[in-house]
N, C-alpha and C. Protein backbone atom coordinates (compact mmCIF):
# COMPACT_ATOMS: atom_id res chain seq x y z
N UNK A 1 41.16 22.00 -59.98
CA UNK A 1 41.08 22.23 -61.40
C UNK A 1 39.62 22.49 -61.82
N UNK A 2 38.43 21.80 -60.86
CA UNK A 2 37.18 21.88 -61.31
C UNK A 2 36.37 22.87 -61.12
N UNK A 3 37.27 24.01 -60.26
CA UNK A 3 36.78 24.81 -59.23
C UNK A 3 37.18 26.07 -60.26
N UNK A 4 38.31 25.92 -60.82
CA UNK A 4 38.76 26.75 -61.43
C UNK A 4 38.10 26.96 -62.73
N UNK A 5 38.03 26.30 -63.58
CA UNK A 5 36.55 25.54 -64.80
C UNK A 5 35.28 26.46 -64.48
N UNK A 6 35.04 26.09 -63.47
CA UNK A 6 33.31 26.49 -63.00
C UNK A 6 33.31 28.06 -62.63
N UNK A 7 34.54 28.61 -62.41
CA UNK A 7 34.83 29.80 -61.72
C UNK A 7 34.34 30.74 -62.95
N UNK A 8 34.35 30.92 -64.19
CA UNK A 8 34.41 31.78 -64.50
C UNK A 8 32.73 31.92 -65.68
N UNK A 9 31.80 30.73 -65.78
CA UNK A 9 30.83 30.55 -66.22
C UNK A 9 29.60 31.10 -65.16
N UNK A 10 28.98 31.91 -65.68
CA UNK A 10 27.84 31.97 -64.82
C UNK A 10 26.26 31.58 -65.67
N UNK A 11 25.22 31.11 -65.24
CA UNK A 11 24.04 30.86 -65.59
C UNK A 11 22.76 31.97 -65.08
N UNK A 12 21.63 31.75 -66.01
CA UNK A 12 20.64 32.42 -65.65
C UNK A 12 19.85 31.06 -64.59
N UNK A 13 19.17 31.49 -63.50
CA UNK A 13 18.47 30.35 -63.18
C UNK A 13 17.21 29.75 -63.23
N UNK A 14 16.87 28.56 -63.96
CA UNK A 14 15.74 28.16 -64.26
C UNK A 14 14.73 27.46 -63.72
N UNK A 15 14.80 27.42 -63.03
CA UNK A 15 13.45 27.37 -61.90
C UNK A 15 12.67 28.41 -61.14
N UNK A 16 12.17 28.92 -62.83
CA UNK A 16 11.40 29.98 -61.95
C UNK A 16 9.69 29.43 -61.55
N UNK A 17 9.23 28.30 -62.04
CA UNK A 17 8.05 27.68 -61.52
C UNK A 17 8.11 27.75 -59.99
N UNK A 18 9.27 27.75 -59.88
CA UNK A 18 9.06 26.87 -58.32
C UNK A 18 9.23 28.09 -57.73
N UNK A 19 9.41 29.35 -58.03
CA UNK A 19 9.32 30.34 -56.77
C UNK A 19 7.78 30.75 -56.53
N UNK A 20 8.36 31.44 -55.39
CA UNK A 20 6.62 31.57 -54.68
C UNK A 20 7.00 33.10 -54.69
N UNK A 21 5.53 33.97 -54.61
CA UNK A 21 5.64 35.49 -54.60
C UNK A 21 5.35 35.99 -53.15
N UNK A 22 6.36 36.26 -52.49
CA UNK A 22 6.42 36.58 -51.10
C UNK A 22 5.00 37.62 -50.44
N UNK A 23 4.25 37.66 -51.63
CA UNK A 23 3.11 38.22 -50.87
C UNK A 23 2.36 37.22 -50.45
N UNK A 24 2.40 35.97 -51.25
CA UNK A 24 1.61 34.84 -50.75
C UNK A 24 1.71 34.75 -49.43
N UNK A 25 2.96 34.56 -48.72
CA UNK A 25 3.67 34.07 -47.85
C UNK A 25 2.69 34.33 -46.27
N UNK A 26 2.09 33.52 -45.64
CA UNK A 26 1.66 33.48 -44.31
C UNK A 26 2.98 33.60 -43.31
N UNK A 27 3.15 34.75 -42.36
CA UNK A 27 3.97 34.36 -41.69
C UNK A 27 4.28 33.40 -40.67
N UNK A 28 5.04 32.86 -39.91
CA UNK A 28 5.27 32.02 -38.87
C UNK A 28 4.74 32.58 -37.61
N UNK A 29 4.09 31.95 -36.85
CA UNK A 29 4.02 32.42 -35.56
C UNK A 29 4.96 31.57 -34.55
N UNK A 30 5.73 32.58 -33.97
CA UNK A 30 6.62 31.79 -33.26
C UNK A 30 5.82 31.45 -31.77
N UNK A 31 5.31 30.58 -31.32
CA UNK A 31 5.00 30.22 -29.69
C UNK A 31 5.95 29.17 -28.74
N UNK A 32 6.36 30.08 -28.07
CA UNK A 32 7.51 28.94 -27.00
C UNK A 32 6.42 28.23 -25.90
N UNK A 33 6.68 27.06 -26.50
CA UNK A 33 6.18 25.78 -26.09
C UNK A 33 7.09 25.15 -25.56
N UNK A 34 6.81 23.50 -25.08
CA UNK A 34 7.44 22.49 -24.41
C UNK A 34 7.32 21.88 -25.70
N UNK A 35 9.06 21.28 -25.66
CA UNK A 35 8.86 20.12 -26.74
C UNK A 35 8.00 18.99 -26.40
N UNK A 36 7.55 18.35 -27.46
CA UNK A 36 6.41 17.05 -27.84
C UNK A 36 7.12 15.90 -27.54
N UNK A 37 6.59 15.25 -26.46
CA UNK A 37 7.05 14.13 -25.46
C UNK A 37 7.26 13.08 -26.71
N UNK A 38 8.43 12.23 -25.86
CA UNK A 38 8.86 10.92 -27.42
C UNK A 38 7.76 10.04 -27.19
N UNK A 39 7.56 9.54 -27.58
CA UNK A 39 6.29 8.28 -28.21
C UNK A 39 7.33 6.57 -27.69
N UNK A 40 7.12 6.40 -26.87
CA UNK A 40 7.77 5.17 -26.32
C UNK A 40 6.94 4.05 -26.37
N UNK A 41 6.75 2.88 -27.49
CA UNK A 41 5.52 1.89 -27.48
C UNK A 41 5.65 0.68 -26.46
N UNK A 42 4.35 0.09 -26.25
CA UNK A 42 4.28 -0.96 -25.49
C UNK A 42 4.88 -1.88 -25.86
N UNK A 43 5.69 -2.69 -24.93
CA UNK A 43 6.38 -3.75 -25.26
C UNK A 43 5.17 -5.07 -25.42
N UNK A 44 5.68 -6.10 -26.91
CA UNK A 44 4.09 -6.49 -26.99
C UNK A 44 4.73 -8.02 -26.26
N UNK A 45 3.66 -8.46 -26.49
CA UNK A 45 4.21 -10.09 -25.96
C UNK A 45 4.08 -10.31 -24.04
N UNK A 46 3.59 -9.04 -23.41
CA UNK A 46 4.04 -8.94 -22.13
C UNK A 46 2.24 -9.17 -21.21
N UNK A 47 1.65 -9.71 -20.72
CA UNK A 47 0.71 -9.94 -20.20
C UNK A 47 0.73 -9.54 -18.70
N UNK A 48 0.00 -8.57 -18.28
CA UNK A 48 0.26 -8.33 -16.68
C UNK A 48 -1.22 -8.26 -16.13
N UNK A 49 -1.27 -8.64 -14.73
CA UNK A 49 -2.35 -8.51 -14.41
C UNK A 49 -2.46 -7.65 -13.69
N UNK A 50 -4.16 -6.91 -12.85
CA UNK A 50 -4.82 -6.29 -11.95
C UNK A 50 -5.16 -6.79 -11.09
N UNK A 51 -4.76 -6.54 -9.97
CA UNK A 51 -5.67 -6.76 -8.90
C UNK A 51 -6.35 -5.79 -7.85
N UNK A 52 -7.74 -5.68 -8.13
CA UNK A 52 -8.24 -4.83 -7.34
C UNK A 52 -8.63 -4.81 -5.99
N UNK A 53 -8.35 -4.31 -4.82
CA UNK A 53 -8.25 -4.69 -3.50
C UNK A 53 -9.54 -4.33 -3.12
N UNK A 54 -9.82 -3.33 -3.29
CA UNK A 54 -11.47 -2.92 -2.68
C UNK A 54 -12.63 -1.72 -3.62
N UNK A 55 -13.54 -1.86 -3.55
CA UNK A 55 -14.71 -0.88 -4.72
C UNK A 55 -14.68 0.10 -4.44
N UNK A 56 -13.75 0.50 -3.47
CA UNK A 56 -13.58 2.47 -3.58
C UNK A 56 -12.72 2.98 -4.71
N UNK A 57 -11.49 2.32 -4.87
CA UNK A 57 -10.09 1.71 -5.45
C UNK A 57 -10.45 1.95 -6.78
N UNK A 58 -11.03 3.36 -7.78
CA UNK A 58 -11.20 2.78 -9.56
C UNK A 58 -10.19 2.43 -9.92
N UNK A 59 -10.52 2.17 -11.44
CA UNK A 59 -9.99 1.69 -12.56
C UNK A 59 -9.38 3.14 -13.08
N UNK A 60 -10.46 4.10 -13.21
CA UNK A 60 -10.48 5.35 -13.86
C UNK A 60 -10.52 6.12 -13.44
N UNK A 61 -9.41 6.77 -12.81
CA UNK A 61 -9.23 8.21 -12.01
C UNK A 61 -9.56 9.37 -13.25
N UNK A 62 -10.94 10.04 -13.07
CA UNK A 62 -10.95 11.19 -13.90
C UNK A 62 -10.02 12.27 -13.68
N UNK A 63 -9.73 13.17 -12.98
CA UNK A 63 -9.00 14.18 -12.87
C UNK A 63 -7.88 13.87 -13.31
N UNK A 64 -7.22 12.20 -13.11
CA UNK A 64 -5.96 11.87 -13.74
C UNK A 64 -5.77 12.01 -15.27
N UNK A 65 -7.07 11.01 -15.65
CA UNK A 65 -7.11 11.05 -17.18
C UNK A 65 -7.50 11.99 -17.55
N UNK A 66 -8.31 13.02 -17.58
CA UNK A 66 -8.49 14.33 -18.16
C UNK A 66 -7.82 15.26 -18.21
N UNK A 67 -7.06 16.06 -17.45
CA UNK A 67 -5.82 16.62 -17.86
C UNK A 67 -5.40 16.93 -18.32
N UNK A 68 -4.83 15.54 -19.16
CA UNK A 68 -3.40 15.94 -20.17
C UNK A 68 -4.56 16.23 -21.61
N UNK A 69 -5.91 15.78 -21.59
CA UNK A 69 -6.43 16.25 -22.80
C UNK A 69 -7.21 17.69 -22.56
N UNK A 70 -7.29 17.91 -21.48
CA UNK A 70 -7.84 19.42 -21.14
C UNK A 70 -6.72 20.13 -21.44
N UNK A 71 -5.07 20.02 -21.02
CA UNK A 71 -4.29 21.07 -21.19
C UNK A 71 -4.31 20.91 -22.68
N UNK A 72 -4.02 20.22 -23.32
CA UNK A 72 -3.98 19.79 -24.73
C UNK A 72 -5.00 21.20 -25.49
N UNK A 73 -6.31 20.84 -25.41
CA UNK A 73 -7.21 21.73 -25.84
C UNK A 73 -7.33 22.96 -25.39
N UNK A 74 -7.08 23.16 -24.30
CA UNK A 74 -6.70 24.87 -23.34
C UNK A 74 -5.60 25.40 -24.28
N UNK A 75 -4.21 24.92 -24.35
CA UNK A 75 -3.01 24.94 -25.14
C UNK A 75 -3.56 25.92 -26.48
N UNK A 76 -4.12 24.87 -27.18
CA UNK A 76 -4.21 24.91 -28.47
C UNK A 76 -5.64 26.41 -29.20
N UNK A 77 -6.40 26.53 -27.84
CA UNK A 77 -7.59 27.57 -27.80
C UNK A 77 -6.54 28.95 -28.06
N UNK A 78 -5.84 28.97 -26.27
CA UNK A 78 -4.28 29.67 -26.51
C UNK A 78 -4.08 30.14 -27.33
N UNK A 79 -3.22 29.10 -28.04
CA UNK A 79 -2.38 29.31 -29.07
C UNK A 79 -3.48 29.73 -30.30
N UNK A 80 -4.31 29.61 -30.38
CA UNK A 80 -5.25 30.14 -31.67
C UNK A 80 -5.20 31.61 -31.37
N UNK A 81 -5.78 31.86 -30.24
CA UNK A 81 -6.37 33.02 -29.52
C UNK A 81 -5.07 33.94 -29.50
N UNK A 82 -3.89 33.87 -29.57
CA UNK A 82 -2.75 34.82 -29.64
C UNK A 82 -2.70 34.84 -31.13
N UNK A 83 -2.33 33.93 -31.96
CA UNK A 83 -2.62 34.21 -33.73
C UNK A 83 -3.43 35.15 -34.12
N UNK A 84 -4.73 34.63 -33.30
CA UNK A 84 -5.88 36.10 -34.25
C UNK A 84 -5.31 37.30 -33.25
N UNK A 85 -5.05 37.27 -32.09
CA UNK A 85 -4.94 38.85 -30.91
C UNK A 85 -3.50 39.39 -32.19
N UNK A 86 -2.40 38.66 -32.70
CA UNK A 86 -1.27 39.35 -33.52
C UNK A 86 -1.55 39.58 -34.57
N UNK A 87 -2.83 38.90 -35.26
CA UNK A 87 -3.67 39.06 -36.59
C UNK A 87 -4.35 40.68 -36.40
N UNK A 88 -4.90 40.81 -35.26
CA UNK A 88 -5.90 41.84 -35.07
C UNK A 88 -4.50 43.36 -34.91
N UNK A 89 -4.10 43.37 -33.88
CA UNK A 89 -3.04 44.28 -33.70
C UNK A 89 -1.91 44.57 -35.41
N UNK A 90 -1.73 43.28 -36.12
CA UNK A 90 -0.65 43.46 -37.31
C UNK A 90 -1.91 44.59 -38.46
N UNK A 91 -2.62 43.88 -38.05
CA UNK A 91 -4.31 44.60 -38.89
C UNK A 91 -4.66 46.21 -38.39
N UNK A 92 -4.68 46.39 -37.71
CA UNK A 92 -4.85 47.90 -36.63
C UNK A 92 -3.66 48.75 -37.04
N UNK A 93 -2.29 48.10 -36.98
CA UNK A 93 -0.83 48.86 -37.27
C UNK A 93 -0.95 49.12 -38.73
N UNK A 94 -1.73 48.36 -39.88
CA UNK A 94 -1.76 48.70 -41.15
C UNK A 94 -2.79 49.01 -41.46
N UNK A 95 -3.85 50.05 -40.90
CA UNK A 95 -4.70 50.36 -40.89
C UNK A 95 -4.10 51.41 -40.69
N UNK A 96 -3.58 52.24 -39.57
CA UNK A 96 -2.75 53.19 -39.11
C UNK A 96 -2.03 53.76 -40.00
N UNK A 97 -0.99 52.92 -40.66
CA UNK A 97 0.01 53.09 -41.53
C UNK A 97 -0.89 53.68 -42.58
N UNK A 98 -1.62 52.71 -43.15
CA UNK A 98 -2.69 53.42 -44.48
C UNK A 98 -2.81 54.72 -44.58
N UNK A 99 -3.89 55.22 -43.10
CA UNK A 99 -4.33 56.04 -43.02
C UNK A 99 -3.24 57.11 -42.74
N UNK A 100 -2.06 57.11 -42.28
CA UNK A 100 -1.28 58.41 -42.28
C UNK A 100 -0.63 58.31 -43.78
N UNK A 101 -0.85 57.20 -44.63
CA UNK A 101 0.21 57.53 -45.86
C UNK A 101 -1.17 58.39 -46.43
N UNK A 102 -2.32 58.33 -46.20
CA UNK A 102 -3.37 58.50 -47.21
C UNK A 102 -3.42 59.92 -46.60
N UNK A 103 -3.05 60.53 -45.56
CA UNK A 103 -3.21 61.62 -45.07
C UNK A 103 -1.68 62.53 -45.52
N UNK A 104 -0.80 61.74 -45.56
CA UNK A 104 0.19 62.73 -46.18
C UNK A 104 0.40 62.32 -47.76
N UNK A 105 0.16 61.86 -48.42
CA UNK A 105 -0.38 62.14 -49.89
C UNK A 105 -1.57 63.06 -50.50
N UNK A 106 -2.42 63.44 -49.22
CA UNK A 106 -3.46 63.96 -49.74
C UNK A 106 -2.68 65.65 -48.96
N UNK A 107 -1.98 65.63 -48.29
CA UNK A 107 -1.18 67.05 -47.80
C UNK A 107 -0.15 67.05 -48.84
N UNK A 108 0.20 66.13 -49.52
CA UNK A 108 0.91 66.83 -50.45
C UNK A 108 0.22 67.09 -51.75
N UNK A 109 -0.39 66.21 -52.22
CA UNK A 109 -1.48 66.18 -53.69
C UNK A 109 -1.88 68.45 -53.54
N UNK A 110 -2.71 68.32 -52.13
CA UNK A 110 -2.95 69.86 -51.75
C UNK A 110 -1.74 70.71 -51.82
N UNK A 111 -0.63 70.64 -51.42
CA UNK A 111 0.50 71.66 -51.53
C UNK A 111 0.83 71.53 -52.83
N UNK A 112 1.20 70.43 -53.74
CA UNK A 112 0.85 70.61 -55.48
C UNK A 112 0.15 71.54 -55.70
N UNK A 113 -1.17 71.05 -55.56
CA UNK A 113 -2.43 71.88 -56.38
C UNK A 113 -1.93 73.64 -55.45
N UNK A 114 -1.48 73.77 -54.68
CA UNK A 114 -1.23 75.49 -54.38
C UNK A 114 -0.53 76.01 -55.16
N UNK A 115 0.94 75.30 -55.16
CA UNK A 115 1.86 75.87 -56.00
C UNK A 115 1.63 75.89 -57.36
N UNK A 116 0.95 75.21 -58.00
CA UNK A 116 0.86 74.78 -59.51
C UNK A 116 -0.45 76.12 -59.29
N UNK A 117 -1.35 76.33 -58.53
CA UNK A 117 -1.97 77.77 -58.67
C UNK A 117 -1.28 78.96 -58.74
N UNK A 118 -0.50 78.80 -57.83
CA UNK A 118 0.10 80.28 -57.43
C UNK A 118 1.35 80.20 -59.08
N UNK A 119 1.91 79.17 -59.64
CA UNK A 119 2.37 79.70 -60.70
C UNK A 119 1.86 79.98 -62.10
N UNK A 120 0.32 79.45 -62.18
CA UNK A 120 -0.69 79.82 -63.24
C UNK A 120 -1.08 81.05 -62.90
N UNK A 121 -1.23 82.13 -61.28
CA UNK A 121 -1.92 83.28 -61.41
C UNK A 121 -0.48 84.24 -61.71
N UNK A 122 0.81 83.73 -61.41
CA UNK A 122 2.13 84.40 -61.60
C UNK A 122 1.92 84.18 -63.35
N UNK A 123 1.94 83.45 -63.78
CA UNK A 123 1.71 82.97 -65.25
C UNK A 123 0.86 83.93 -65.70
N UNK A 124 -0.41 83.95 -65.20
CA UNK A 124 -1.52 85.00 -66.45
C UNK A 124 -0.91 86.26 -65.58
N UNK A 125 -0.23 86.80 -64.70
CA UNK A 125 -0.38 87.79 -64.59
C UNK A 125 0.87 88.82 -65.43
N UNK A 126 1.66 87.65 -65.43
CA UNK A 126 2.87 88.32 -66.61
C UNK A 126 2.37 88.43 -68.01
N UNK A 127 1.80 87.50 -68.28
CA UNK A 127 0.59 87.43 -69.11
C UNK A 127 0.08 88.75 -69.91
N UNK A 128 -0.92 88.69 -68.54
CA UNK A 128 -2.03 90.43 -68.36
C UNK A 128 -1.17 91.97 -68.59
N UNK A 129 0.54 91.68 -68.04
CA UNK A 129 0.91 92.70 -67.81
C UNK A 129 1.81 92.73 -69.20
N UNK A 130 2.25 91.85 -70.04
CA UNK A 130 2.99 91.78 -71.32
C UNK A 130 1.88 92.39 -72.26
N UNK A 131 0.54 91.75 -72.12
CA UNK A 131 -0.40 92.86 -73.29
C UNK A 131 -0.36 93.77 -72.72
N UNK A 132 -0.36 93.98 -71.57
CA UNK A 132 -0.71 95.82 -71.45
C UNK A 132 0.48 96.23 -72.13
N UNK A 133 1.45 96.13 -72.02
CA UNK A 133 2.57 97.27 -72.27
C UNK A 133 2.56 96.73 -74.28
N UNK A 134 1.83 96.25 -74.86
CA UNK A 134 2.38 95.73 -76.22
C UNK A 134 0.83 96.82 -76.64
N UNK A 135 0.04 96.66 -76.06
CA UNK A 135 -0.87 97.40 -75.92
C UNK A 135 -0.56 99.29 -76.01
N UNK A 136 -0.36 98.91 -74.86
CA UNK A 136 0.17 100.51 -74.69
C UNK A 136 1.39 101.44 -75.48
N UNK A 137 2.17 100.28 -75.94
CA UNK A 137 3.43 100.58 -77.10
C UNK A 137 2.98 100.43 -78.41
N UNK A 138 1.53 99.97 -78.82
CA UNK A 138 0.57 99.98 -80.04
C UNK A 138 -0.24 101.43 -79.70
N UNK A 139 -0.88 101.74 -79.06
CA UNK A 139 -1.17 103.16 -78.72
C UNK A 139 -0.30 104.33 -79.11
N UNK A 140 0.90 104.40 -78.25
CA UNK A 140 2.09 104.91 -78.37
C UNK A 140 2.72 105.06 -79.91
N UNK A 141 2.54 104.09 -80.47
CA UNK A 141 3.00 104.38 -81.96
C UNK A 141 2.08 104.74 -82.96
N UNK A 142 0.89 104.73 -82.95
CA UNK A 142 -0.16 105.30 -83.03
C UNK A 142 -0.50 106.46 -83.03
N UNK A 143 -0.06 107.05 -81.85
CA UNK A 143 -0.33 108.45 -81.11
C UNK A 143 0.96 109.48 -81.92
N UNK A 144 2.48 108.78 -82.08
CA UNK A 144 3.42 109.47 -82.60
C UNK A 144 2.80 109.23 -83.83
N UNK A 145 2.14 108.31 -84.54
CA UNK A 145 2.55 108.32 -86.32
C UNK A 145 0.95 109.99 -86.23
N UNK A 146 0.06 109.30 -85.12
CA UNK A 146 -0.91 110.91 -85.60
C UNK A 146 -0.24 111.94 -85.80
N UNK A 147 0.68 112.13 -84.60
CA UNK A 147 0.94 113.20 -84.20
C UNK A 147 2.55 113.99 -85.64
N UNK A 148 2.71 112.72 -86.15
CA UNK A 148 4.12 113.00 -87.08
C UNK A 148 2.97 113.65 -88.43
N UNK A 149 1.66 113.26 -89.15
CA UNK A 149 1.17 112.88 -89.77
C UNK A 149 0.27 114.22 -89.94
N UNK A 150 -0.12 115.01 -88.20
CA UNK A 150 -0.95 116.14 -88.02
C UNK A 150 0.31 117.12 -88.46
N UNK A 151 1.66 117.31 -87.93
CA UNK A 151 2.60 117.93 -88.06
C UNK A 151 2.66 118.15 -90.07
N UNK A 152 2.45 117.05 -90.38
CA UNK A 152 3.44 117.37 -91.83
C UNK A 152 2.41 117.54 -92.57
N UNK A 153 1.11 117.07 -92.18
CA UNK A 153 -0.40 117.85 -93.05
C UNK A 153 -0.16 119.43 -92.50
N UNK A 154 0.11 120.39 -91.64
CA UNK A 154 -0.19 120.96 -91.39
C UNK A 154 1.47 121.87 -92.10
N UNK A 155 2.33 121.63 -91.89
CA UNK A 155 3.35 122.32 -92.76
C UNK A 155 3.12 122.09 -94.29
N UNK A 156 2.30 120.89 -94.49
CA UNK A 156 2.08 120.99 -96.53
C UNK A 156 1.18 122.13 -96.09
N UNK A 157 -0.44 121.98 -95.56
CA UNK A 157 -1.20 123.06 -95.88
C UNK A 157 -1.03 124.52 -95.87
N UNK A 158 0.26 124.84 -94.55
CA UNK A 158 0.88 125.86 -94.53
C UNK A 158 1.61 126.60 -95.80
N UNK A 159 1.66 126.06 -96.74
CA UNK A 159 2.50 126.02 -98.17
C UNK A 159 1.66 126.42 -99.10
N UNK A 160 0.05 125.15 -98.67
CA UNK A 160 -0.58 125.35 -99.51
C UNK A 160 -1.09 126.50 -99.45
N UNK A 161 -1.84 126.75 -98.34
CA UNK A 161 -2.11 128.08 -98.31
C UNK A 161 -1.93 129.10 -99.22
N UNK A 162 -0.63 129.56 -98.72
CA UNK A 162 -0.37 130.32 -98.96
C UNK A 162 -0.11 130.89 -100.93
N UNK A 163 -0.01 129.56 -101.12
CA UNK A 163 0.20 129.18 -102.31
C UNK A 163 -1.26 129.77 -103.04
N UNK A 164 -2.01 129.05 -102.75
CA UNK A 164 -3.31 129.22 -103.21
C UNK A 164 -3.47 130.42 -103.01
N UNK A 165 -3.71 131.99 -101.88
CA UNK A 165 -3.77 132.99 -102.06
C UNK A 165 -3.10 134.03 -102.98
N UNK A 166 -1.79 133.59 -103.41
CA UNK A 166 -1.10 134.28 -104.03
C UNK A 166 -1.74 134.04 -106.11
């Protein structure tokens, strides 16, 4: 019944403080390791003794005890030293990337700027060639109104002429 209730309400969600902006985000480095030995404590209350048989015999075997804190610090140099080597290579691949987006934006920005030329010299040249002919059809009407204008001065004076001699 409660399922059915809740089924048909939806909410906006309000916790938006608490999100993080995934650019922040450091990624994980995954390193396959040995799991981290359990921690087993001394049993207390227990008193044992040493007995040392002869002065060759230490207490403190170095090569024993050093070791596990040499691999420890070797480990961990390692493990730094592959972080920055995937730091350096993730850095190089987006360097790469950059530079071919910056190289084909700037091949296209250039094939823009051609075409947007080649249709401004198509542009003035329809342009150039619309005055000529508005031009030349202003001439043209020009040339007929002389030519209508020489015609009908020249049939009045023909009139007159004649007029006047008589």
């Amino acid at each position: 019944m409660q399922h059915q209730e809740q089924e048909g309400v939806w909410g906006d969600l309000s916790d938006h403080e608490n999100m993080v902006d995934e650019d922040e985000i450091e990624p994980d480095y995954y390193i396959d390791r040995a799991p981290d030995a359990v921690f087993i404590p001394n049993r207390e209350g227990e008193n044992k003794e040493i007995q040392v048989i002869d002065k060759d015999c230490d207490l403190f075997d170095f090569n024993l005890e050093v070791e596990p804190i040499l691999q420890v610090l070797v480990g961990k140099v390692l493990e730094h030293a592959r972080i920055e080597a995937i730091e350096e290579y993730e850095q190089n691949k987006l360097g790469e990337h950059k530079s071919t987006f910056k190289r084909m934006k700037e091949a296209e920005l250039m094939e823009t700027q051609r075409v947007e030329a080649a249709r401004n010299r198509k542009n003035e040249e329809i342009e150039r060639r619309n005055m000529q002919m508005r031009t030349q059809r202003a001439m043209s009407i020009t040339a007929d109104e002389k030519l209508t204008s020489r015609v009908m001065a020249k049939q009045f004076l023909i009139h007159f002429k004649r007029d006047t001699l008589r």
